[in-house]
N, C-alpha and C. Protein backbone atom coordinates (compact mmCIF):
# COMPACT_ATOMS: atom_id res chain seq x y z
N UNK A 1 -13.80 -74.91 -133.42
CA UNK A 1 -13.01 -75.44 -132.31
C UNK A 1 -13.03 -74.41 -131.19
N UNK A 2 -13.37 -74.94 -130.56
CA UNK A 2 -13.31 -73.98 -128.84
C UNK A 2 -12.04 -73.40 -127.97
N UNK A 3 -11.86 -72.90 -127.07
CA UNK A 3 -10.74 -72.69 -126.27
C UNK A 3 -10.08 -73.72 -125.58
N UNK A 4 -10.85 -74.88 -125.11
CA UNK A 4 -10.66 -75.88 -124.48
C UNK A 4 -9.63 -76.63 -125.36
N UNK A 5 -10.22 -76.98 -126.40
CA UNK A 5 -9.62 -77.79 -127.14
C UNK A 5 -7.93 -77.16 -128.13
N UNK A 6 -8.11 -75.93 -127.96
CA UNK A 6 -6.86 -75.07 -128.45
C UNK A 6 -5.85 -75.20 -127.81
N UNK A 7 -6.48 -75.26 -126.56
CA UNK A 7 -5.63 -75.51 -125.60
C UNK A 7 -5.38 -76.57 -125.48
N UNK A 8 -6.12 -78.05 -125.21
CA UNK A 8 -4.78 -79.34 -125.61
C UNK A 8 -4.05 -79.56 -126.31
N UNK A 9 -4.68 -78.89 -127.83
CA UNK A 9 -3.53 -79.26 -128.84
C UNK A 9 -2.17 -78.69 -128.28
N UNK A 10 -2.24 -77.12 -127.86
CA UNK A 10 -1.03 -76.54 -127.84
C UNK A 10 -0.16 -77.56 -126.39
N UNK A 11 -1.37 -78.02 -125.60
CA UNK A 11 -0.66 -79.14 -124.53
C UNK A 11 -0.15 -80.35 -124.71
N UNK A 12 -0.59 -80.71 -125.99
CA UNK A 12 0.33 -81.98 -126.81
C UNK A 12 1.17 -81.89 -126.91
N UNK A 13 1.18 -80.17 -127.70
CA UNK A 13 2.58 -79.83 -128.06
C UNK A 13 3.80 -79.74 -127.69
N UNK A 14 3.11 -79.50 -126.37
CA UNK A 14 4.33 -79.10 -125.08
C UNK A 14 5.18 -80.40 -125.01
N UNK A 15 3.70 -81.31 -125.06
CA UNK A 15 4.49 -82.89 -124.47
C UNK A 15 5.60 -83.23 -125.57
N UNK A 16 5.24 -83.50 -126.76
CA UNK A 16 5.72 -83.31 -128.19
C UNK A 16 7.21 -82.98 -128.16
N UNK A 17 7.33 -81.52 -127.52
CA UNK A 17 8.49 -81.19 -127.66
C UNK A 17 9.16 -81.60 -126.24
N UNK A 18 8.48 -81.94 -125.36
CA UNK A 18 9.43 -82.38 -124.24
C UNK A 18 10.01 -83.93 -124.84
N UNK A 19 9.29 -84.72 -125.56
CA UNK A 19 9.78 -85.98 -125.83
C UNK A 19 11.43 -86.05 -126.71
N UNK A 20 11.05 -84.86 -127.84
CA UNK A 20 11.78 -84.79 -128.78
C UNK A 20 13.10 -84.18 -128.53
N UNK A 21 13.17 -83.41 -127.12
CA UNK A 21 14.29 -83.11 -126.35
C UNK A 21 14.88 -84.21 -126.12
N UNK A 22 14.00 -84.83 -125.21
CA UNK A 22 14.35 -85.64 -124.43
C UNK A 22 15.41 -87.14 -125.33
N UNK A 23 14.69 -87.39 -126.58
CA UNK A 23 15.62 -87.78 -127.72
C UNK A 23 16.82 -86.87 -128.19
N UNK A 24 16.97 -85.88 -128.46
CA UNK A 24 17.97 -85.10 -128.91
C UNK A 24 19.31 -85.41 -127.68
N UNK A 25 18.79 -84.99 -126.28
CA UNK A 25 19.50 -85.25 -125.23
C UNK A 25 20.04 -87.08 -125.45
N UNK A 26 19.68 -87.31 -125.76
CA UNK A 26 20.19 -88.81 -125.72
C UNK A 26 21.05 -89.12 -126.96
N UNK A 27 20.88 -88.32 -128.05
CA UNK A 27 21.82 -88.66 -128.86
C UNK A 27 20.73 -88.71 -130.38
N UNK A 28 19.83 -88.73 -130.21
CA UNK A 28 18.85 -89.22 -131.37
C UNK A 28 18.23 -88.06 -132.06
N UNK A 29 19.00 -87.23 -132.36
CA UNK A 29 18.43 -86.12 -132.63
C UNK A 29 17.67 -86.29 -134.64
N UNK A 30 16.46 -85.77 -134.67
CA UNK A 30 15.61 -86.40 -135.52
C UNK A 30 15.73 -85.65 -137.16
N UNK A 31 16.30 -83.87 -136.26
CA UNK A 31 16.48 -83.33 -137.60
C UNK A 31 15.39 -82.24 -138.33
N UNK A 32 14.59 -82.23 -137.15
CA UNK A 32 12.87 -81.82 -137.75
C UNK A 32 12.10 -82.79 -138.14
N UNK A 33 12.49 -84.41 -138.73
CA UNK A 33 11.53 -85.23 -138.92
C UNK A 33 10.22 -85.60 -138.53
N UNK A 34 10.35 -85.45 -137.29
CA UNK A 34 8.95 -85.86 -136.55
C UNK A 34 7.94 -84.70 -135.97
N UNK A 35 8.63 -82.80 -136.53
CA UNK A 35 7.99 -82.82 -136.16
C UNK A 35 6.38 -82.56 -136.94
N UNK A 36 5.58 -81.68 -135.78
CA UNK A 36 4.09 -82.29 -135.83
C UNK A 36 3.23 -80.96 -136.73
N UNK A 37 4.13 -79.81 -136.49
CA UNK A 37 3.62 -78.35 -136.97
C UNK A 37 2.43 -78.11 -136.65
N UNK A 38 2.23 -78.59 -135.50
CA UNK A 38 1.09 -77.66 -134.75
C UNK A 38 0.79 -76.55 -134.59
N UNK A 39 1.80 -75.88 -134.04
CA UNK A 39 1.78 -74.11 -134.35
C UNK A 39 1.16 -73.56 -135.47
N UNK A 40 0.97 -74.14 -137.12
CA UNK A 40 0.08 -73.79 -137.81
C UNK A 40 -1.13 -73.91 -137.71
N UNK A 41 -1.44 -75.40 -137.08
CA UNK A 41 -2.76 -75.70 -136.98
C UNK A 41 -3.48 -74.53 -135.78
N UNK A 42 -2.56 -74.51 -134.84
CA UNK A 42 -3.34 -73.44 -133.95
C UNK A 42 -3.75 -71.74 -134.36
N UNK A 43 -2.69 -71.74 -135.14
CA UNK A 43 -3.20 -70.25 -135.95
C UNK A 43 -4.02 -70.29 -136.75
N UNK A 44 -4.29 -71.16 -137.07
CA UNK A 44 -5.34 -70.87 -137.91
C UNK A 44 -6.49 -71.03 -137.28
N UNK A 45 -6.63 -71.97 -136.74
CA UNK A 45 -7.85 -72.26 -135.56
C UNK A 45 -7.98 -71.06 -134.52
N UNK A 46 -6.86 -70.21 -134.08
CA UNK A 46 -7.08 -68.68 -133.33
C UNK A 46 -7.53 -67.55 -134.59
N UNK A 47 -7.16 -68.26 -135.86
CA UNK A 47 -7.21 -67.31 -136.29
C UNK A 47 -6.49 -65.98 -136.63
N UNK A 48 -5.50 -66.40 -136.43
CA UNK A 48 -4.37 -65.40 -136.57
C UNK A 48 -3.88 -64.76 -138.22
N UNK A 49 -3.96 -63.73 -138.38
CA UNK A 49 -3.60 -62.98 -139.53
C UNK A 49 -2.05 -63.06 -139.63
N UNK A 50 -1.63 -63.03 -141.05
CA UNK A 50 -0.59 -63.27 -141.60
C UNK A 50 0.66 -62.16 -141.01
N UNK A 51 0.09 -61.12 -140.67
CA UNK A 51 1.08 -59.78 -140.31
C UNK A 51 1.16 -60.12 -138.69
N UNK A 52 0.87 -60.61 -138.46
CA UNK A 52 0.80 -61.55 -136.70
C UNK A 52 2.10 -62.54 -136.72
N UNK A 53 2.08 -63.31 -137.22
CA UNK A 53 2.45 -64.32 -137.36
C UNK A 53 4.15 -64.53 -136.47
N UNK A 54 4.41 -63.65 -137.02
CA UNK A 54 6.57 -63.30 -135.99
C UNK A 54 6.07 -63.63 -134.99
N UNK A 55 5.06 -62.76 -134.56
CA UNK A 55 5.11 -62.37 -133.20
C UNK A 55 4.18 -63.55 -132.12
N UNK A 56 3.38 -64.27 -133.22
CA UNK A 56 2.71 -65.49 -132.76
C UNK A 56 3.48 -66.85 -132.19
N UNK A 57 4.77 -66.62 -133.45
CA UNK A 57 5.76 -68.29 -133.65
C UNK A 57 6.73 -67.67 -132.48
N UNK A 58 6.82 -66.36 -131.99
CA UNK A 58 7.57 -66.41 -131.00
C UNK A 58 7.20 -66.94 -129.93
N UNK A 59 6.31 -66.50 -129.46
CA UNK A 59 6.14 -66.55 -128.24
C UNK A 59 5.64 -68.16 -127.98
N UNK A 60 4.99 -68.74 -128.77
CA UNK A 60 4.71 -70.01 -129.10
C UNK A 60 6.29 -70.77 -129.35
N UNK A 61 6.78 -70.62 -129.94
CA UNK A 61 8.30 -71.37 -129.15
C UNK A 61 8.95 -71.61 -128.50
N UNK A 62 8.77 -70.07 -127.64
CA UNK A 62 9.35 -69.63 -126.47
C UNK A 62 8.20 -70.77 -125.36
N UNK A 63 7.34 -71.08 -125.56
CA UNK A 63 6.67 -72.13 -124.26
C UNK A 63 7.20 -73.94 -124.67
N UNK A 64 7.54 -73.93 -126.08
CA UNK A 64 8.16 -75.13 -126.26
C UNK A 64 9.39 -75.27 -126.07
N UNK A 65 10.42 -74.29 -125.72
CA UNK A 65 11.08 -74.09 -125.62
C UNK A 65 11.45 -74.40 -123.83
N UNK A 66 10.38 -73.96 -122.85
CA UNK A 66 10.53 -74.12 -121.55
C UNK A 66 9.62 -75.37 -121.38
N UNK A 67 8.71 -76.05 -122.13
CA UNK A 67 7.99 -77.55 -122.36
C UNK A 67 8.97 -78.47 -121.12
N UNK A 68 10.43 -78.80 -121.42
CA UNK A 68 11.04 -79.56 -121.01
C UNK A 68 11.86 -79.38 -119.86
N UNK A 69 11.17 -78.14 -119.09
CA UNK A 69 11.64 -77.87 -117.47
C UNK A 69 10.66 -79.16 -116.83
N UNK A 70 9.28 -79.13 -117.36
CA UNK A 70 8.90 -79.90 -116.68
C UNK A 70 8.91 -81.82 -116.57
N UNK A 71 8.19 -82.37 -115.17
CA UNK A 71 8.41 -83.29 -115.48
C UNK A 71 7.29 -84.43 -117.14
N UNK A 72 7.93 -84.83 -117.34
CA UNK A 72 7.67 -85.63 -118.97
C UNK A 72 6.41 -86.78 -117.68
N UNK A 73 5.13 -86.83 -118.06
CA UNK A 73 4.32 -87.51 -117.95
C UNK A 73 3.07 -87.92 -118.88
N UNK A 74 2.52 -89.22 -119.05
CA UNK A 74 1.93 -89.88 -119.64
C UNK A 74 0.80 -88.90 -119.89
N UNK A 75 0.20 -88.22 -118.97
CA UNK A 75 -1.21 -87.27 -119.50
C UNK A 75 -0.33 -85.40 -119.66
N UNK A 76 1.11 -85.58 -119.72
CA UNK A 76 1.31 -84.12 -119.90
C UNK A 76 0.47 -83.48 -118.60
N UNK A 77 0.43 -83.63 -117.38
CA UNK A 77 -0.81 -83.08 -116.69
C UNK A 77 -0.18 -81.45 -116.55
N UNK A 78 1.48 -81.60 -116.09
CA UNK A 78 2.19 -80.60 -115.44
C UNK A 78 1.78 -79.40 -116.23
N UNK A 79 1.97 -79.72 -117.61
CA UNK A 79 1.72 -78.53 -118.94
C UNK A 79 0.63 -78.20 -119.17
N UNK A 80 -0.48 -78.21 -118.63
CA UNK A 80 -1.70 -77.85 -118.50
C UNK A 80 -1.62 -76.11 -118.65
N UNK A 81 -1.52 -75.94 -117.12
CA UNK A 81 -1.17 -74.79 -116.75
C UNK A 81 -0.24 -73.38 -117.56
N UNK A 82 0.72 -74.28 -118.61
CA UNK A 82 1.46 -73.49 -119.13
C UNK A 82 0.71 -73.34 -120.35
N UNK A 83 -0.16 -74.71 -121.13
CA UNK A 83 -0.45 -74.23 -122.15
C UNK A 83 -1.73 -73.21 -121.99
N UNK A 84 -2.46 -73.19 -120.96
CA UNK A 84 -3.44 -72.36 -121.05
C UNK A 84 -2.52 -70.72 -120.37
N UNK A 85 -1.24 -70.69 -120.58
CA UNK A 85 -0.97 -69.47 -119.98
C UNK A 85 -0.10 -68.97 -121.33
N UNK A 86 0.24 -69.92 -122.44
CA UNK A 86 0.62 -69.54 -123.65
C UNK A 86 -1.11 -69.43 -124.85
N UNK A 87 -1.79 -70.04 -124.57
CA UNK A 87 -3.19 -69.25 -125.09
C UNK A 87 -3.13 -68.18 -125.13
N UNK A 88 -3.59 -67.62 -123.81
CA UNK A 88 -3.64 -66.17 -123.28
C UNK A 88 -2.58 -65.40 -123.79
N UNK A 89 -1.80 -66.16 -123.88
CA UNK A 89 0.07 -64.66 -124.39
C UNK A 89 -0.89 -64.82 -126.32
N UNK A 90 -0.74 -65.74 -126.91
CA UNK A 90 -1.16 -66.11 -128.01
C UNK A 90 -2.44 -65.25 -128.45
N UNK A 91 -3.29 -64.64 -127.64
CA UNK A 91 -4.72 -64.47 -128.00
C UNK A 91 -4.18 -62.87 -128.01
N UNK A 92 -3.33 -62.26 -127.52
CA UNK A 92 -2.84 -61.01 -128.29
C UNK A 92 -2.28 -60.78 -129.12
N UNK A 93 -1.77 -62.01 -129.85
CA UNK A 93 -1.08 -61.80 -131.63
C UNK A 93 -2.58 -61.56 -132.22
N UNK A 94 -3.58 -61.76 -131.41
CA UNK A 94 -4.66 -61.91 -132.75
C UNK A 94 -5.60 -60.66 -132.47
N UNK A 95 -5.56 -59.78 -132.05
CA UNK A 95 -5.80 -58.62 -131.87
C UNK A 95 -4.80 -57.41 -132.05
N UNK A 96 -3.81 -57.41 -132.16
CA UNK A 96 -2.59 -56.31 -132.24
C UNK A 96 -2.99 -55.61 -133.33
């Protein structure tokens, strides 16, 4: 899997968690049910070593975490930008 594609997943993700706010805010809060655990799939696909890992799920939360400043659209376009700027934070858990 390439960079390109690391990067949508983690831009799904964004969307993902902007939706699942966006339910919680309304009252529907799911509980963890739905979610998708992407964050594993991307470590492993970066490649990230096990002694990484704190410091990976942080900072990788911390962008799902700000996911839902933006506006919620059908192609996620807004989160583009962020997920390829949480790559880059991400691609130094895997070198440290």
């Amino acid at each position: 899997m390439n960079k390109s594609q690391i990067i949508h997943l983690i831009q799904q993700d964004l969307k993902h968690s902007q939706l699942t706010e966006a339910l919680r805010n309304l009252g529907l809060d799911d509980g963890g049910l739905y979610s998708l655990d992407l964050i594993s799939l991307v470590a492993q696909l970066m490649q990230v070593r096990p002694e990484h890992m704190e410091n990976f799920t942080e900072i990788y939360g911390s962008y799902l975490d700000k996911a839902n400043q933006f506006p919620i659209t059908y192609l996620g376009e807004y989160l583009l930008p962020m997920a390829e700027e949480c790559y880059l934070q991400l691609l130094c858990c895997k070198d440290v």
